[in-house]
C-alpha atoms as a PDB file:
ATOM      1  CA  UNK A   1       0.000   0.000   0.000  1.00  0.00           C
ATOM      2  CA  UNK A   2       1.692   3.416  -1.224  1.00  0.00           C
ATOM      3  CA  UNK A   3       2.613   6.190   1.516  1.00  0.00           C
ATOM      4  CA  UNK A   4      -0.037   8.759   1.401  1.00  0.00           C
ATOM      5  CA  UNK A   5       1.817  12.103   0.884  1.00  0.00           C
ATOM      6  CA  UNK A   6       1.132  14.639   4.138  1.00  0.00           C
ATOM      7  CA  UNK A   7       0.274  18.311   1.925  1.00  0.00           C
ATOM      8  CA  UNK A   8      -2.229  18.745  -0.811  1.00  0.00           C
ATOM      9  CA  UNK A   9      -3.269  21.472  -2.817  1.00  0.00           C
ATOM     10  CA  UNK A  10      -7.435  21.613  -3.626  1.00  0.00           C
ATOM     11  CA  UNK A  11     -10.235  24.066  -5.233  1.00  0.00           C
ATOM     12  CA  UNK A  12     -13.770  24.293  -3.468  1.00  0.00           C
ATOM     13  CA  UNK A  13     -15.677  23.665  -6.843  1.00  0.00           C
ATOM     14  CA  UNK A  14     -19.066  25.445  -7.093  1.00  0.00           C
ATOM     15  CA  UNK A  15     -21.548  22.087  -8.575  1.00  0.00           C
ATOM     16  CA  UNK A  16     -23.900  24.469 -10.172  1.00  0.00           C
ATOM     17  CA  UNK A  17     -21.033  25.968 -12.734  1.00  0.00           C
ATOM     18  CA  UNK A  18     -18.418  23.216 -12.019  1.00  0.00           C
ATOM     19  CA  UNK A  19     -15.857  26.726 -11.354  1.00  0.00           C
ATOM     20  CA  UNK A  20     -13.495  26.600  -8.946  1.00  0.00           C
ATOM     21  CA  UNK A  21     -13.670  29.587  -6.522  1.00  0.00           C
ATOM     22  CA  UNK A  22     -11.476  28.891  -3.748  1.00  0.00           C
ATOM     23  CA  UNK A  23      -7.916  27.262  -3.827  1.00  0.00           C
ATOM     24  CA  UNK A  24      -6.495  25.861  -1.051  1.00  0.00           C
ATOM     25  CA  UNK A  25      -3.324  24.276   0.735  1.00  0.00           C
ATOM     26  CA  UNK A  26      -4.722  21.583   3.497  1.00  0.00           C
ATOM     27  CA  UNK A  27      -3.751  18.536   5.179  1.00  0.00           C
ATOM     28  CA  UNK A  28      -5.555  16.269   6.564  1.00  0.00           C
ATOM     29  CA  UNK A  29      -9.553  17.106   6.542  1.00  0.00           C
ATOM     30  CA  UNK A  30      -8.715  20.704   5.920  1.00  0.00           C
ATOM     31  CA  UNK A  31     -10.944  21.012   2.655  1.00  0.00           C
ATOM     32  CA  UNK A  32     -13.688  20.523   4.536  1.00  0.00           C
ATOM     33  CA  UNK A  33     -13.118  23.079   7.077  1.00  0.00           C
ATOM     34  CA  UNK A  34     -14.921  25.684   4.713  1.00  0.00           C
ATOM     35  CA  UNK A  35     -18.440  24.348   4.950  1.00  0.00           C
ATOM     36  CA  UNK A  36     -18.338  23.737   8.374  1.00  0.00           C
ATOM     37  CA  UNK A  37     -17.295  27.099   8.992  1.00  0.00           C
ATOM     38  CA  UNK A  38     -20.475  28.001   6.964  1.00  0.00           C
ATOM     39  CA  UNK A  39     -22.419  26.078   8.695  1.00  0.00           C
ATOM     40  CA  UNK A  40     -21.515  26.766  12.037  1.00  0.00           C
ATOM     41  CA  UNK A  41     -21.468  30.378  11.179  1.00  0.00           C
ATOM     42  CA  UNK A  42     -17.909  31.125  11.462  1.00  0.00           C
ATOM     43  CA  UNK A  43     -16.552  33.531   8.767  1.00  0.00           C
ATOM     44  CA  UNK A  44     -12.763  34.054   8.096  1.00  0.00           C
ATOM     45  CA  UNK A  45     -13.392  35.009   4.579  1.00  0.00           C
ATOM     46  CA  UNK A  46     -16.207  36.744   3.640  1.00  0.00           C
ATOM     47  CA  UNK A  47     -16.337  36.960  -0.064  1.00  0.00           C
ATOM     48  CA  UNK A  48     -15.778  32.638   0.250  1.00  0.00           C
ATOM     49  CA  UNK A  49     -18.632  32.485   3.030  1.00  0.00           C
ATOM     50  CA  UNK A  50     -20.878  34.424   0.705  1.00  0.00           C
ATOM     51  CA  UNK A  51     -19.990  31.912  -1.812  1.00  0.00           C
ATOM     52  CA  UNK A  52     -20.765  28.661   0.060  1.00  0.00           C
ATOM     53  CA  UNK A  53     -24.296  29.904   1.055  1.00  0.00           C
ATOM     54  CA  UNK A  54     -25.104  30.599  -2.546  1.00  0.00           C
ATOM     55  CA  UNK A  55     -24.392  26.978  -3.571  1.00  0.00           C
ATOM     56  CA  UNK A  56     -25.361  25.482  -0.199  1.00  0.00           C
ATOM     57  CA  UNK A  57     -28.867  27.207  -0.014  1.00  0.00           C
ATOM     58  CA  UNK A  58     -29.682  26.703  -3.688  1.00  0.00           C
ATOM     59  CA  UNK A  59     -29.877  22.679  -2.811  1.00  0.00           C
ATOM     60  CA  UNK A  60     -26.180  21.718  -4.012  1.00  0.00           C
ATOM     61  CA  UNK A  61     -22.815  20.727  -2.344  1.00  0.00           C
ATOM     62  CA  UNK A  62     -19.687  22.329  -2.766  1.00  0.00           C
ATOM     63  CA  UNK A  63     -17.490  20.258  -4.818  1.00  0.00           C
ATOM     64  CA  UNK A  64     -14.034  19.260  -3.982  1.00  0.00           C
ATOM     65  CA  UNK A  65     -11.270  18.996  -6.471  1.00  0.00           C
ATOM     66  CA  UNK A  66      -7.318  17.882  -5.010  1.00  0.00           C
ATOM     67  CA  UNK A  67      -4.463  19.069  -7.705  1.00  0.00           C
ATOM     68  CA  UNK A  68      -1.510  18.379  -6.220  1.00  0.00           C
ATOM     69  CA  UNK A  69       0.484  16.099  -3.203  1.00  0.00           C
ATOM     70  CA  UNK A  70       3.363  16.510  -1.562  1.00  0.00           C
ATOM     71  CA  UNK A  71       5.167  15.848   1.419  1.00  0.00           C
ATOM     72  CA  UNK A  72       7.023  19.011   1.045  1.00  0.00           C
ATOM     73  CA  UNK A  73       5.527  21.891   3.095  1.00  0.00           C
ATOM     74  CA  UNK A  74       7.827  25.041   1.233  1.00  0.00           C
ATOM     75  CA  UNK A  75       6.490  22.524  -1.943  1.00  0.00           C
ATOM     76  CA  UNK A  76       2.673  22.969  -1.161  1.00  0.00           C
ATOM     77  CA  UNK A  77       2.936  26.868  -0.743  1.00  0.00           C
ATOM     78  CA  UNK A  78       4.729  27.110  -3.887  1.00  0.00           C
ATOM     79  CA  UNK A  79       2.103  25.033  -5.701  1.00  0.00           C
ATOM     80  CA  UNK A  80      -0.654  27.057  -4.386  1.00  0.00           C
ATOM     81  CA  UNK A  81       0.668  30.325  -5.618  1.00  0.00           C
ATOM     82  CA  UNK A  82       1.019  28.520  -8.752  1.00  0.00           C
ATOM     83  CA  UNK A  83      -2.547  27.662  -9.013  1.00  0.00           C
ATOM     84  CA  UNK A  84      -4.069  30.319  -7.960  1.00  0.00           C
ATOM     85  CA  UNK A  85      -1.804  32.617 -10.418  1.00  0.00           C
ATOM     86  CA  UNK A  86      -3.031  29.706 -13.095  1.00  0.00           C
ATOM     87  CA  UNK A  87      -6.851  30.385 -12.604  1.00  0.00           C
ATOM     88  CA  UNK A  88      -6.351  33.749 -11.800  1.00  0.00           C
ATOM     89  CA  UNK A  89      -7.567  35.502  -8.231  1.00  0.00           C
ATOM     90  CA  UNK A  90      -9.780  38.122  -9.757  1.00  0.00           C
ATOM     91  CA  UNK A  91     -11.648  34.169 -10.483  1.00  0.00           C
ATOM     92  CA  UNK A  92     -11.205  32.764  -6.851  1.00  0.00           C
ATOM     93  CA  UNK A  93     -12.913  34.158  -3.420  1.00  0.00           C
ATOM     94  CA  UNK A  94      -9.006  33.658  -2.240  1.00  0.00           C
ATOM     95  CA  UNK A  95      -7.735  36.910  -0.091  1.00  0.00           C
ATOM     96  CA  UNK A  96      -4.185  36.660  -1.062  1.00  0.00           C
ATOM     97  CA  UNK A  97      -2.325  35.223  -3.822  1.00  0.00           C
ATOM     98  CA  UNK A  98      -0.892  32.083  -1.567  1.00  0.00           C
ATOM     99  CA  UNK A  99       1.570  32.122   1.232  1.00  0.00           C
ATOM    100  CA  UNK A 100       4.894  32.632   1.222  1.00  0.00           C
ATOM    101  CA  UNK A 101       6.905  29.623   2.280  1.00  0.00           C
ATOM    102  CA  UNK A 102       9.059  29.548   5.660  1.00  0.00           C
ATOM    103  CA  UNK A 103      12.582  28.815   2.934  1.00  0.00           C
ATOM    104  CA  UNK A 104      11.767  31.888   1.624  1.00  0.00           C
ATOM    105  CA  UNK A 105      10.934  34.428   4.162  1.00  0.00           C
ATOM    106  CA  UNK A 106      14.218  33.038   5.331  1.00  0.00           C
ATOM    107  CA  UNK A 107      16.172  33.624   2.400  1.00  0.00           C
ATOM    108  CA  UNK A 108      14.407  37.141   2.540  1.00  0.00           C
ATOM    109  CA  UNK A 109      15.299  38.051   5.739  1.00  0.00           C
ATOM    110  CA  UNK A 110      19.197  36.957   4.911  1.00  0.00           C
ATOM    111  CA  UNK A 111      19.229  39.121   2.174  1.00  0.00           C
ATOM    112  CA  UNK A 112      18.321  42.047   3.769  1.00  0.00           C
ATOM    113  CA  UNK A 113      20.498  41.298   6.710  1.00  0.00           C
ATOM    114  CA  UNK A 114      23.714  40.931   4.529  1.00  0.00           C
ATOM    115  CA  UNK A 115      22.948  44.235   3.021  1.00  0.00           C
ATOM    116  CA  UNK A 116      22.324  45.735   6.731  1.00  0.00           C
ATOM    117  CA  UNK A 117      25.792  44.364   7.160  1.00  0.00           C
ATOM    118  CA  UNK A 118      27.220  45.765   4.268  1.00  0.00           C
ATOM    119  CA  UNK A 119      26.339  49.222   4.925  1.00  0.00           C
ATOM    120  CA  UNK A 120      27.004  48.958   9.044  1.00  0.00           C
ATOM    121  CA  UNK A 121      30.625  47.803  10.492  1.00  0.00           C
ATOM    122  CA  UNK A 122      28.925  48.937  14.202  1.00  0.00           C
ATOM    123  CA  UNK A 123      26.629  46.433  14.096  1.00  0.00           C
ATOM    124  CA  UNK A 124      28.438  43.720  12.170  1.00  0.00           C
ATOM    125  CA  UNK A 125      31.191  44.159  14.854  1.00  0.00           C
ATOM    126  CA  UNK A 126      29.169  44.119  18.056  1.00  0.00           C
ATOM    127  CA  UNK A 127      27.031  40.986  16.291  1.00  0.00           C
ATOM    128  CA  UNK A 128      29.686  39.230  14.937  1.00  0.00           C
ATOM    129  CA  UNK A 129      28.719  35.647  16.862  1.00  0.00           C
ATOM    130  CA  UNK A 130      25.124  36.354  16.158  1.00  0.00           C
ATOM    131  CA  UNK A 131      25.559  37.316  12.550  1.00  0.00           C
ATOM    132  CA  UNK A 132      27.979  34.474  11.740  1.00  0.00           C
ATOM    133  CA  UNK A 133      25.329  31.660  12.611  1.00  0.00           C
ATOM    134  CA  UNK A 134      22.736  33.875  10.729  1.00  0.00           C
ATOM    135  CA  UNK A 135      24.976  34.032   7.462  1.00  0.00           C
ATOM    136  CA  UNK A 136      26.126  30.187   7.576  1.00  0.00           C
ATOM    137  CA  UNK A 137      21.878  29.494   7.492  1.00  0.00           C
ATOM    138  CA  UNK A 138      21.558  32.195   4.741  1.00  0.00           C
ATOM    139  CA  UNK A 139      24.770  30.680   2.740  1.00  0.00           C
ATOM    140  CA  UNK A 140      23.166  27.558   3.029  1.00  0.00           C
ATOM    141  CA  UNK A 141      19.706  28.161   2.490  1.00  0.00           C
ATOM    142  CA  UNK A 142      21.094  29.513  -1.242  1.00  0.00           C
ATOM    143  CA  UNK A 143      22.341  25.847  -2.168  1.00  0.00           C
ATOM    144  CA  UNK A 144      25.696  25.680  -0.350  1.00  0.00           C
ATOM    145  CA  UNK A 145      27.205  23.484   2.347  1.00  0.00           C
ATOM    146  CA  UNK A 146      29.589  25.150   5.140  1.00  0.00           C
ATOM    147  CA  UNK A 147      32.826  23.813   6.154  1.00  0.00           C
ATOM    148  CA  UNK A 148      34.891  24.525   8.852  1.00  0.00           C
ATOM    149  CA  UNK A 149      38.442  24.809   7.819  1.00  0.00           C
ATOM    150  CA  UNK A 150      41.718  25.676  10.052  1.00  0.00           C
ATOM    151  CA  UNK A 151      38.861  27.689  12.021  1.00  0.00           C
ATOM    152  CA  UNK A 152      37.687  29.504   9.490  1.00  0.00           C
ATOM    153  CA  UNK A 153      34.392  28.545   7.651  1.00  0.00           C
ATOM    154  CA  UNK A 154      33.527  28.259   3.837  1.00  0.00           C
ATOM    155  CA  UNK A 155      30.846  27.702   1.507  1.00  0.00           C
ATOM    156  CA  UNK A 156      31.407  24.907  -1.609  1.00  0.00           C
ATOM    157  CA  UNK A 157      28.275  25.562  -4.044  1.00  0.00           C
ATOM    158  CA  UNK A 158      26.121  21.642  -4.292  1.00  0.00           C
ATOM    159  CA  UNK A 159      26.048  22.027  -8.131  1.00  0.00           C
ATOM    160  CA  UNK A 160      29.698  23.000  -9.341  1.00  0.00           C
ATOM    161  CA  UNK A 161      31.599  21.681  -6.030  1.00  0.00           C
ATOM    162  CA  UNK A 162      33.369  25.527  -6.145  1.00  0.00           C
ATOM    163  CA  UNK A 163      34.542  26.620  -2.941  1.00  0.00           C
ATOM    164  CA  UNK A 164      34.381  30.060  -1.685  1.00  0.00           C
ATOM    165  CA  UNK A 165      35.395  31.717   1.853  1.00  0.00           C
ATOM    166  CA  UNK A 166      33.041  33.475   3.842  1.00  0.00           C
ATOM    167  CA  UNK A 167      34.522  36.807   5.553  1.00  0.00           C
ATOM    168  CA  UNK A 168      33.239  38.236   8.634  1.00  0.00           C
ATOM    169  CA  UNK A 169      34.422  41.298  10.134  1.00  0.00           C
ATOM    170  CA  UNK A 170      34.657  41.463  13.379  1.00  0.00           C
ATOM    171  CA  UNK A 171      36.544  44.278  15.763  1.00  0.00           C
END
């Protein structure tokens, strides 16, 4: 019996038009959630509750459609962007376009922390400890492993094998 994968990605389907107007990133019975919100009069989303009671009053069910499993958390936000870019969210009751996954705020918040470093030796200096764990997570979070050589540390890229050393000022 195959593994089922943890993550999916799904549409709430309106069954009078067959159009999707809600995509989704769930686990578990998480698809569901959205009626029984309805029903037990809980609203997180407006425009989507609005949406339910149309097709639940007018004697249907809302439809359920899965496009996509993963086990991959950073995986299923990515693929939920993707489809609700695909149908479009001016289509969809969604209120943003997807959320952004945890690798990537990361990789963010590295970026803009190496270019606070660049521009301030103050705080590079009285951060250094701080700021080196920070940058070995941001170096690796950009596809390279660390090493630890004679004390200091460098980065060798997982694709080409090329090995660079990472500078930290300090004092």
């Amino acid at each position: 019996m195959a593994k089922r994968l943890k993550y999916y990605i799904y549409g709430l389907v309106d069954s009078r038009t067959g159009e999707i107007f809600y995509i989704g990133k769930g686990q578990g019975n998480r698809m569901y959630q959205h009626v029984a919100d309805w029903e037990n009069n809980r609203i997180t989303n407006a425009k989507k509750f609005e949406k339910i009671g149309e097709v639940e009053r007018g004697f249907e069910r809302v439809g359920y459609a899965i496009f996509h499993r993963t086990n991959n958390e950073d995986h299923a936000f990515m693929a939920e962007k993707k489809y609700i870019k695909l149908i479009g969210r001016e289509n969809l009751t969604n209120i943003s376009g997807g959320v952004e996954p945890q690798s990537e705020k990361d990789r963010v918040g590295y970026l803009n922390l190496l270019m606070r470093l660049k521009e301030n030796n103050e705080f590079r200096s009285k951060h250094y400890f701080w700021l080196r764990s920070h940058i070995v997570k941001a170096v690796e979070s950009f596809g390279y492993d660390t090493i630890e050589v004679n004390g200091k540390t460098h980065a060798i890229n997982r694709e080409t094998g090329r090995f660079y050393g990472l500078r930290y000022a300090h004092g």
